[in-house]
Protein backbone atom coordinates (compact mmCIF):
# COMPACT_ATOMS: atom_id res chain seq x y z
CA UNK A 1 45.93 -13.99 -146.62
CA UNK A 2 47.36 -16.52 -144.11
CA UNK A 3 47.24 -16.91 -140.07
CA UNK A 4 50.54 -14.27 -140.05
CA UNK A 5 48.54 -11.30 -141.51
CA UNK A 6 46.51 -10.41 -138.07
CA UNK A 7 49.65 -10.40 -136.12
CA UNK A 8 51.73 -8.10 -138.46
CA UNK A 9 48.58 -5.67 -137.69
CA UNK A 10 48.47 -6.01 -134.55
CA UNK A 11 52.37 -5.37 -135.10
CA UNK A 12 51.58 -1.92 -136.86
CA UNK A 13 49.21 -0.96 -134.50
CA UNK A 14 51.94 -1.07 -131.61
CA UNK A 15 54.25 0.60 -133.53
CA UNK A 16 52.21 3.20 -133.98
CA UNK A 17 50.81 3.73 -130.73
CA UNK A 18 54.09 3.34 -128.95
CA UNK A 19 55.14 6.13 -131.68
CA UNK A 20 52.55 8.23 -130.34
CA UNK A 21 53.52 7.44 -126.27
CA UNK A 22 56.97 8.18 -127.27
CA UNK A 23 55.92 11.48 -128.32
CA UNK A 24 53.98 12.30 -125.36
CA UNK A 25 56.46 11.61 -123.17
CA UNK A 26 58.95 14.19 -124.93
CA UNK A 27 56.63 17.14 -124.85
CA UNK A 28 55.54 16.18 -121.23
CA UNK A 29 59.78 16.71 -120.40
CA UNK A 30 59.61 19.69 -122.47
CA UNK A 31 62.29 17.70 -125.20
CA UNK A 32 64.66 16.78 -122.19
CA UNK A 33 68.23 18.38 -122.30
CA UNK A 34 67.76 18.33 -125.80
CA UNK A 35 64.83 19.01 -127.49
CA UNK A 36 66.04 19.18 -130.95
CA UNK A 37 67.75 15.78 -130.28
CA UNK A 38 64.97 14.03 -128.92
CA UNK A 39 62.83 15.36 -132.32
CA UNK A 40 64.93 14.34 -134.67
CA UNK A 41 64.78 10.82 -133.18
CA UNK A 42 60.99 10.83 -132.80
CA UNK A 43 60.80 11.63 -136.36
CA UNK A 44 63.55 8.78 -137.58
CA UNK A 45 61.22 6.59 -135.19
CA UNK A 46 57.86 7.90 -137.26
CA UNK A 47 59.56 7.60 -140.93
CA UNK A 48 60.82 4.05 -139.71
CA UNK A 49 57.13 2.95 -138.28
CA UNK A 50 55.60 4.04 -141.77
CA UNK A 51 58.58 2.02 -143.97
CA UNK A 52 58.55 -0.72 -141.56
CA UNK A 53 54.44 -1.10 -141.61
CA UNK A 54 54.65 -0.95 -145.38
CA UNK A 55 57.42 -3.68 -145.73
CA UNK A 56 56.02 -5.92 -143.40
CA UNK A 57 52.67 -6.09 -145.26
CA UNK A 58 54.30 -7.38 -148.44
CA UNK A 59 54.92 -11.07 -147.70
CA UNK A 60 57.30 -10.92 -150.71
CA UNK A 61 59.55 -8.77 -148.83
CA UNK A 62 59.63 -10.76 -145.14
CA UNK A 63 62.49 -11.86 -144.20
CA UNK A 64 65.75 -12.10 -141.93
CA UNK A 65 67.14 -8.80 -143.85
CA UNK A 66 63.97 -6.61 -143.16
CA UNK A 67 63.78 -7.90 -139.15
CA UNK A 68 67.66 -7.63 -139.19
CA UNK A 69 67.21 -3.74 -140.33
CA UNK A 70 64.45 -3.31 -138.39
CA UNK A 71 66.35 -4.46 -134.86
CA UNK A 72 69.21 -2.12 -136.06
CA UNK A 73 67.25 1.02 -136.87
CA UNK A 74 65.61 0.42 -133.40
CA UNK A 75 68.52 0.15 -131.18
CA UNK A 76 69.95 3.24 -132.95
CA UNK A 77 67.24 4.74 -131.63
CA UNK A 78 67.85 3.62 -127.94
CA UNK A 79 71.36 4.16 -128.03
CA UNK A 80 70.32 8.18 -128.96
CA UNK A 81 68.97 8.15 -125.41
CA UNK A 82 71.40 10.12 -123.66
CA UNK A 83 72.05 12.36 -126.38
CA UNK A 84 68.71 13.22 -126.14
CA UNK A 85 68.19 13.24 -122.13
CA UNK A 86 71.65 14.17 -120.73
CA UNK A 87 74.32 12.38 -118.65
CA UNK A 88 72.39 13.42 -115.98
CA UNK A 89 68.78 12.07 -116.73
CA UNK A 90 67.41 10.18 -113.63
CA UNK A 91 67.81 5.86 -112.58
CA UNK A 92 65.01 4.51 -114.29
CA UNK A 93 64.15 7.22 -116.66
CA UNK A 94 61.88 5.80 -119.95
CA UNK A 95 64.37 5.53 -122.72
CA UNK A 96 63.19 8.16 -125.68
CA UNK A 97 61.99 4.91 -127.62
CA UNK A 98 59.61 4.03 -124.92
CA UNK A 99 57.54 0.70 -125.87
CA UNK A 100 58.78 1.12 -129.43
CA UNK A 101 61.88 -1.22 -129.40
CA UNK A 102 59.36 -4.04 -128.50
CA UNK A 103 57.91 -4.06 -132.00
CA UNK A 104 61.47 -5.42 -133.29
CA UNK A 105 60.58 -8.39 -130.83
CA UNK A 106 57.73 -9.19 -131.66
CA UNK A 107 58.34 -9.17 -135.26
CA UNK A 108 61.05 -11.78 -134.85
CA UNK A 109 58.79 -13.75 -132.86
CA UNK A 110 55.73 -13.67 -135.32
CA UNK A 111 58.42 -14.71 -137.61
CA UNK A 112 60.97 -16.85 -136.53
CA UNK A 113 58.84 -18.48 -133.83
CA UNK A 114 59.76 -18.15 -129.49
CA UNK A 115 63.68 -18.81 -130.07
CA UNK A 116 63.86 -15.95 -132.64
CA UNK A 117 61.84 -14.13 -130.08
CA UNK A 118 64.00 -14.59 -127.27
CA UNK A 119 67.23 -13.87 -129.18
CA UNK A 120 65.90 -10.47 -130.59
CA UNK A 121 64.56 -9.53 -126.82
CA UNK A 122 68.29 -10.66 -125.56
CA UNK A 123 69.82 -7.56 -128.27
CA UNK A 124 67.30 -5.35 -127.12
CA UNK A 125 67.66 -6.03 -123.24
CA UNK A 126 71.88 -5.84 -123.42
CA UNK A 127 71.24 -2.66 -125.67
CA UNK A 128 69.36 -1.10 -122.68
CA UNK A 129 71.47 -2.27 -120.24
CA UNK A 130 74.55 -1.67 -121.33
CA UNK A 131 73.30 2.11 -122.37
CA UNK A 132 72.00 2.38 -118.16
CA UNK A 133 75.42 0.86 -117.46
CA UNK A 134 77.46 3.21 -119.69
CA UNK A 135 75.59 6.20 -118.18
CA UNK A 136 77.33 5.45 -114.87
CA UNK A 137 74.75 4.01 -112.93
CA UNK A 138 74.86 0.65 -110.74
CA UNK A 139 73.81 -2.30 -112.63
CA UNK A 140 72.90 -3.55 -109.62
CA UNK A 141 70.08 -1.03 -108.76
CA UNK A 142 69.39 -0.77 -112.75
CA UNK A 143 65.56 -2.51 -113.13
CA UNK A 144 65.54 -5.11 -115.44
CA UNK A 145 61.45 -5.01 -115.69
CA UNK A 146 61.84 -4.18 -119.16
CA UNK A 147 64.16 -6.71 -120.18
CA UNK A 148 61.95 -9.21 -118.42
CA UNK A 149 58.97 -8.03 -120.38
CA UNK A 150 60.76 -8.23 -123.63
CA UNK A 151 61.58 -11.83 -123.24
CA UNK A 152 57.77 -12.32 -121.99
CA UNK A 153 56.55 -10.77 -124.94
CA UNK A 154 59.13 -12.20 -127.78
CA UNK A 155 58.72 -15.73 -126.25
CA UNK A 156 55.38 -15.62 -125.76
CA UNK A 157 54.28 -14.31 -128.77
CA UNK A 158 57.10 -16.28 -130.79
CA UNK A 159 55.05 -19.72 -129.12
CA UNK A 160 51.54 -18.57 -130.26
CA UNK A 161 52.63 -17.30 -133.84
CA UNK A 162 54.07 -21.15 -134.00
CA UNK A 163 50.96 -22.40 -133.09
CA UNK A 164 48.59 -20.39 -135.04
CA UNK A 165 50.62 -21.56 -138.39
CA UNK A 166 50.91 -25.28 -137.20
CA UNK A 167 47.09 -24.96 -136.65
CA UNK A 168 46.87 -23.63 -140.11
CA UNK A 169 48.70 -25.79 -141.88
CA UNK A 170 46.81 -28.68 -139.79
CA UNK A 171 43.03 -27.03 -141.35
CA UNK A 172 45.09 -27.23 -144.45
CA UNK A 173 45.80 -30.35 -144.83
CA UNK A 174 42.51 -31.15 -143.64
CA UNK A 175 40.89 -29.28 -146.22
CA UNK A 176 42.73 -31.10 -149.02
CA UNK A 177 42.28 -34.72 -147.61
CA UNK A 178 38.75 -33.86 -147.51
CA UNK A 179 38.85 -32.44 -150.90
CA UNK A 180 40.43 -35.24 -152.54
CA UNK A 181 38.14 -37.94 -150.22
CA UNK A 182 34.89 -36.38 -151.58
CA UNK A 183 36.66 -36.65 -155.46
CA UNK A 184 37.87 -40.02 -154.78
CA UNK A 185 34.00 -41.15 -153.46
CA UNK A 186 32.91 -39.67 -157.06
CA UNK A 187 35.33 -41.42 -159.31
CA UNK A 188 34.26 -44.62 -157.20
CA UNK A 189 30.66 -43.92 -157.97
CA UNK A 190 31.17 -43.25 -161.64
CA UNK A 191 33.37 -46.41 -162.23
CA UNK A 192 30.87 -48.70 -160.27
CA UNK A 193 28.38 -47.15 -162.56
CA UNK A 194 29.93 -47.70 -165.72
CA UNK A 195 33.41 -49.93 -165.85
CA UNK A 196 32.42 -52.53 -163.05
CA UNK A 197 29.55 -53.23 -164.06
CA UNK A 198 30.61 -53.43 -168.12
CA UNK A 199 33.27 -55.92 -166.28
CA UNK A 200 30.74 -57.82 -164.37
CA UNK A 201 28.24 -58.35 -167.77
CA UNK A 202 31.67 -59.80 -169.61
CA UNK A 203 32.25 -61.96 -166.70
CA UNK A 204 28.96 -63.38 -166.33
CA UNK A 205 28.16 -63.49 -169.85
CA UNK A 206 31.59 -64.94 -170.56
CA UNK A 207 30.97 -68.19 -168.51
CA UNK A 208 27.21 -68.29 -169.92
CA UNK A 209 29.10 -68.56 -173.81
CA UNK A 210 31.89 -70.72 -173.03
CA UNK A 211 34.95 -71.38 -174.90
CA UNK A 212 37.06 -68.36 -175.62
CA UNK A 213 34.75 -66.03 -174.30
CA UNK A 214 34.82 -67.94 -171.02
CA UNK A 215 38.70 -66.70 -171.07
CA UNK A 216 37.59 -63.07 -171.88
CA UNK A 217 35.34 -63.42 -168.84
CA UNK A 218 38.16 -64.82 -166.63
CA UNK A 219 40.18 -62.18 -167.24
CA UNK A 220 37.14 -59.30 -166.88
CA UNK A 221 36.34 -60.82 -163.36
CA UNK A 222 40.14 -60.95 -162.31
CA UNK A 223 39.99 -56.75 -163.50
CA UNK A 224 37.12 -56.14 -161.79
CA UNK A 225 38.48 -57.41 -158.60
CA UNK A 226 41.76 -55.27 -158.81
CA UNK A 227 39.81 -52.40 -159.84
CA UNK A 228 37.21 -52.80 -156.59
CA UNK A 229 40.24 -53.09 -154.33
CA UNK A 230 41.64 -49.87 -155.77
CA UNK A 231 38.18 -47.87 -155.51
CA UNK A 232 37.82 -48.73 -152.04
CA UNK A 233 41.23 -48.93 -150.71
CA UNK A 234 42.51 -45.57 -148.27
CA UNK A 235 43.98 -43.08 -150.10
CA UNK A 236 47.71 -42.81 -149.23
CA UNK A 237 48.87 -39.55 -147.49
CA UNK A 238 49.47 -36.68 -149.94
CA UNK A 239 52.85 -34.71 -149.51
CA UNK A 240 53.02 -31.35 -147.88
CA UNK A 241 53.56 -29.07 -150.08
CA UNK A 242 54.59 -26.28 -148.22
CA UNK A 243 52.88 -23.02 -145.96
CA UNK A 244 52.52 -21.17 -149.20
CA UNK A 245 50.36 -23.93 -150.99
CA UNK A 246 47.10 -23.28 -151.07
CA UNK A 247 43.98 -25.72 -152.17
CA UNK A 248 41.22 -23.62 -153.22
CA UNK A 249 37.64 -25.33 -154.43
CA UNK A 250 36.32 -24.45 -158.35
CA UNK A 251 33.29 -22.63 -157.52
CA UNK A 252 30.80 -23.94 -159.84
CA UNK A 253 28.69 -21.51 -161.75
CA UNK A 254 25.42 -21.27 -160.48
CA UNK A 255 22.36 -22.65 -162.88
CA UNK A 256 18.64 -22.72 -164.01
CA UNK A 257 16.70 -24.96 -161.84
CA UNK A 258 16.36 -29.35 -163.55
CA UNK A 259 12.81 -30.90 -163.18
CA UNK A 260 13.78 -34.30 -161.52
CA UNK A 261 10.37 -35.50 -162.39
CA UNK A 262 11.55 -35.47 -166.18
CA UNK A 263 14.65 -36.72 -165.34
CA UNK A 264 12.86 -39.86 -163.61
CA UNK A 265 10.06 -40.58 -166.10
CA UNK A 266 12.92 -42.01 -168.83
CA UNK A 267 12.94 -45.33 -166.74
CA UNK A 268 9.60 -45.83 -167.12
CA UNK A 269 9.16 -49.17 -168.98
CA UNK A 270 7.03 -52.25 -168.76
CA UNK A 271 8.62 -53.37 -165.70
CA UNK A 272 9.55 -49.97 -163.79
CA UNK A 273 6.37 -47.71 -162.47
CA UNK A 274 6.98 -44.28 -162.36
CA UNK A 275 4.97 -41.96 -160.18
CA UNK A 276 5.60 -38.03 -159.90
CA UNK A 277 3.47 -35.10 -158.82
CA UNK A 278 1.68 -33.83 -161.95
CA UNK A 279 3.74 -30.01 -161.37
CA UNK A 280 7.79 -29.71 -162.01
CA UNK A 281 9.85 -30.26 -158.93
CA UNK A 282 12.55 -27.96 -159.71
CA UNK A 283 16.18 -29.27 -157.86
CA UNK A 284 20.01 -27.86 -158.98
CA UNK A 285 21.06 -29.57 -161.94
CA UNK A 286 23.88 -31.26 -159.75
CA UNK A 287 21.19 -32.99 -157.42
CA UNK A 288 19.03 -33.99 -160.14
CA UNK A 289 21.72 -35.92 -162.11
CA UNK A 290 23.34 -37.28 -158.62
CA UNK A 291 19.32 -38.24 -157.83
CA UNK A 292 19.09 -39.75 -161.10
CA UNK A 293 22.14 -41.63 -160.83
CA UNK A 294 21.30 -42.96 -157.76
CA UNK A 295 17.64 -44.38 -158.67
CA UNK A 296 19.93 -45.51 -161.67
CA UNK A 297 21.70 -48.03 -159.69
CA UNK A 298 18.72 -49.07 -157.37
CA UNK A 299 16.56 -50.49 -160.58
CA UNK A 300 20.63 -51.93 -161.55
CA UNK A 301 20.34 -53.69 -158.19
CA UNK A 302 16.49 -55.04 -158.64
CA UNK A 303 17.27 -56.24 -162.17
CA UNK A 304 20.81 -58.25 -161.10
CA UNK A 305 19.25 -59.33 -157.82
CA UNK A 306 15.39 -59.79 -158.47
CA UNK A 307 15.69 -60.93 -162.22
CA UNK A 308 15.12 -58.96 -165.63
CA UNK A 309 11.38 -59.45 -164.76
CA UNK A 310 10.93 -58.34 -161.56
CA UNK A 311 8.74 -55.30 -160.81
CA UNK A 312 9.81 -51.52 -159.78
CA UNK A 313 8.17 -48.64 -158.58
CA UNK A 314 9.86 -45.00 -158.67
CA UNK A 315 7.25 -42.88 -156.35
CA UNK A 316 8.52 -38.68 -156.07
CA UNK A 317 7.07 -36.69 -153.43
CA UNK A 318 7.75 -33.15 -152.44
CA UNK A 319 7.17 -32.18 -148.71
CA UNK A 320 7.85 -28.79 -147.15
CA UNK A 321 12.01 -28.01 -147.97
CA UNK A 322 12.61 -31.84 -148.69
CA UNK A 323 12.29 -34.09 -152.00
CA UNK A 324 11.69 -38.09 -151.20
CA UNK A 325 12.13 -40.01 -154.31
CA UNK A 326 11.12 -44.03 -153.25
CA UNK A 327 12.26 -47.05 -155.16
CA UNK A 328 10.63 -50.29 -154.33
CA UNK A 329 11.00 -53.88 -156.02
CA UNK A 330 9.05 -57.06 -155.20
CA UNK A 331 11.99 -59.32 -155.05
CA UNK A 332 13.00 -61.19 -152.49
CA UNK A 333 14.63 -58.83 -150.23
CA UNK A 334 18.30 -58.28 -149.00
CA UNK A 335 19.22 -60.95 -147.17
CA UNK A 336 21.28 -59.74 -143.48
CA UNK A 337 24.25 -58.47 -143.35
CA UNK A 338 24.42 -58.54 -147.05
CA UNK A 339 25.15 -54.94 -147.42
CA UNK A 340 28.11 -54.45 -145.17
CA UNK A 341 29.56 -57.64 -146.82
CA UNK A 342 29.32 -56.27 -150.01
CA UNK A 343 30.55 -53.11 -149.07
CA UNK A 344 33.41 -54.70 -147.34
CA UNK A 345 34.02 -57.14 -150.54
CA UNK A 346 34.44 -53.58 -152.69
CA UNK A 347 30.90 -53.77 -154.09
CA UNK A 348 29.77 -50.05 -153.78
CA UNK A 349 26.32 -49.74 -155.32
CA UNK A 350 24.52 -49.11 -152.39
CA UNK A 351 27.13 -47.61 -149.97
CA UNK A 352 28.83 -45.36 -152.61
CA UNK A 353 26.45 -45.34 -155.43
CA UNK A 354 23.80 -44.51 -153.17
CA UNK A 355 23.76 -43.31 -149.76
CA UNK A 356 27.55 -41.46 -150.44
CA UNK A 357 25.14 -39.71 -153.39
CA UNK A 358 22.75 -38.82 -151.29
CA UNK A 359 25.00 -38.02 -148.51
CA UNK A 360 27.01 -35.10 -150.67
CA UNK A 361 23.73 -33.71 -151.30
CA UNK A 362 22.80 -33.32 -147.48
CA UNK A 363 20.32 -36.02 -147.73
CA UNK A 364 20.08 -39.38 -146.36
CA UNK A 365 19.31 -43.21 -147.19
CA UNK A 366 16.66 -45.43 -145.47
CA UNK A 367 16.20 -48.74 -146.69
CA UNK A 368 13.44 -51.32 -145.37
CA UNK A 369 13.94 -55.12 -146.94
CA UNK A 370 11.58 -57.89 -146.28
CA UNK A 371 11.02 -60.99 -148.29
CA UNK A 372 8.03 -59.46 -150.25
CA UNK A 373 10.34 -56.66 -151.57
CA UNK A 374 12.66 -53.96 -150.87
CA UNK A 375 12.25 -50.46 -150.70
CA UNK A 376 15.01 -47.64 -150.56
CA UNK A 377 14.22 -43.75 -149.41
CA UNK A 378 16.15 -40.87 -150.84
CA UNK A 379 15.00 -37.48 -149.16
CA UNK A 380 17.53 -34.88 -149.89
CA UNK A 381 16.86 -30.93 -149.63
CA UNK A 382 14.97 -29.05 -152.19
CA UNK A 383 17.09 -26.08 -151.74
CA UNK A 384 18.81 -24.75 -155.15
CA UNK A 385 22.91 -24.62 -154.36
């Protein structure tokens, strides 16, 4: 719909109303000198208001030709003034447009921003003077209120149009950097879980074998590197792509309920415990895989940190509108500082793989390390989404 649409109601709305004022003020001078004049004009002013409302709501159809027509049609109908009131009407007499020929200025200012405005008020405001001039009074004694409150209105309202669509594009652009930050975090999460670590086994395996395959393993470890430095780098700025551009999320389709219990029980082996409540805990499919993934890469940390024989327990518990899924190892613990260095060296298992899992689910990540073990605490929501 865009920031613009509320104004070019508001628009209509004045039109209309100033339509109606304009009317009033005939019948209260019983039509002035001449009442099938002043009509004739009210109705060119009502079939305008209608055409002009209509065209203005099309966004196609915006532009410098409509407002040009539409600051024609209304001084036309302020120059029909005396034709309609007589030679004779009195020094500071409403025009037969009333408040009408505003809407023309405000247009251009909703539009063109507060310059637009100003130079569609300065038409307007010579229009009206010139007619008061050409009628024979003083310009002197002629008020200019009106032509004050035209530029008011068109320069005012030319500023805040300008600001509303700068704001706009600003949530924009916010909207898509956030977008394509929250992709970027799960592309990170997916290669750490599959190509950096296939890169890391050839690396360490490599220089285990020897020979050749201590080449191969060179080369893996130099790829890994490059590929950890592009996972975690910034993303550069994306290009604007214009007002009319528009980033609009998939919606995903809504499914049945997962049973992370049955999800967890397939690392079960002779080394990995796992403990879950004897009923279904039923979680979205989307946090049940990202849950999974995530105890995934905890038991990948115990077995490249703690050995291929160290010991793991997966404990599920289900509290009041919360899931807490525990892992726990009896290695040696994390040694301090060792996460942020890791996560600063482009290693993302626990700050990507992990807590940025947990963290897109509205969760969050506690983890407690001592030298008899480590244990990490996922509690996320157990609402379905």
């Amino acid at each position: 719909m865009g920031i613009e649409s509320p104004f070019w109601r508001a628009i209509a709305v004045f039109r209309i109303a100033s339509l109606g004022y304009a009317a009033v003020l005939l019948l209260q001078a019983g039509g002035y000198a001449y009442p099938v004049t002043g009509w004739t004009v009210v109705g060119v002013m009502a079939v305008w208001t209608a055409a002009a409302t209509y065209a203005y709501s099309v966004a196609a159809w915006r532009g410098w030709p409509l407002l040009a027509l539409d600051l024609l049609v209304s001084t036309g109908c302020l120059l029909a003034t005396p034709f309609v009131q007589g030679p004779q009407a009195a020094v500071g007499t409403m025009p037969i447009t009333a408040t009408w020929v505003a809407a023309p200025v405000l247009a251009w200012g909703v539009y063109g921003g507060r310059r637009a405005g100003g130079v569609a008020a300065a038409v307007m405001s010579v229009a009206d003077l010139w007619l008061r001039g050409v009628r024979g009074f003083d310009l002197s004694a002629v008020p200019v209120n009106g032509a004050v409150l035209l530029f008011l209105a068109g320069i005012v309202i030319g500023h805040v149009a300008r600001l509303a669509k700068q704001a706009e594009a600003r949530m924009q652009r916010a909207v898509e950097i956030e977008a394509a930050g929250r992709e970027r975090e799960r592309l990170a999460r997916d290669i750490h879980d599959s190509v950096l670590q296939v890169l890391a086994l050839v690396q360490r395996r490599g220089a285990e074998i020897g020979g050749e395959a201590a080449e191969l393993g060179r080369l893996a470890g130099e790829q890994e590197a490059v590929l950890r430095e592009l996972v975690r780098s910034a993303p550069r700025p994306a290009r604007t792509l214009g007002p009319r551009r528009r980033f609009i999320p998939a919606r995903r389709p809504r499914a049945e309920s997962a049973d992370l219990c049955a999800s967890l029980r397939r690392y079960g082996s002779a080394q990995v415990t796992v403990a879950t409540p004897a009923d279904p805990v039923p979680l979205a499919p989307r946090t049940v895989e990202e849950l999974s993934a995530a105890v995934g890469n905890a038991l990948d940390n115990v077995r490249r940190h703690c050995g291929e024989h160290a010991r793991a327990w997966i404990l599920v518990e289900s509290e009041s509108g919360r899931v807490i899924v525990t892992v726990r190892d009896d290695g040696p613990g994390i040694p301090e500082g060792r996460l942020e260095e890791a996560a600063a060296g482009g290693r993302l298992g626990v700050s990507q793989s992990i807590r940025g899992r947990v963290a897109d689910l509205g969760g969050k990540v506690t983890i407690l390390s001592s030298p008899d073990g480590t244990e990490i605490e996922m509690s996320v929501p157990t609402a379905l989404s």
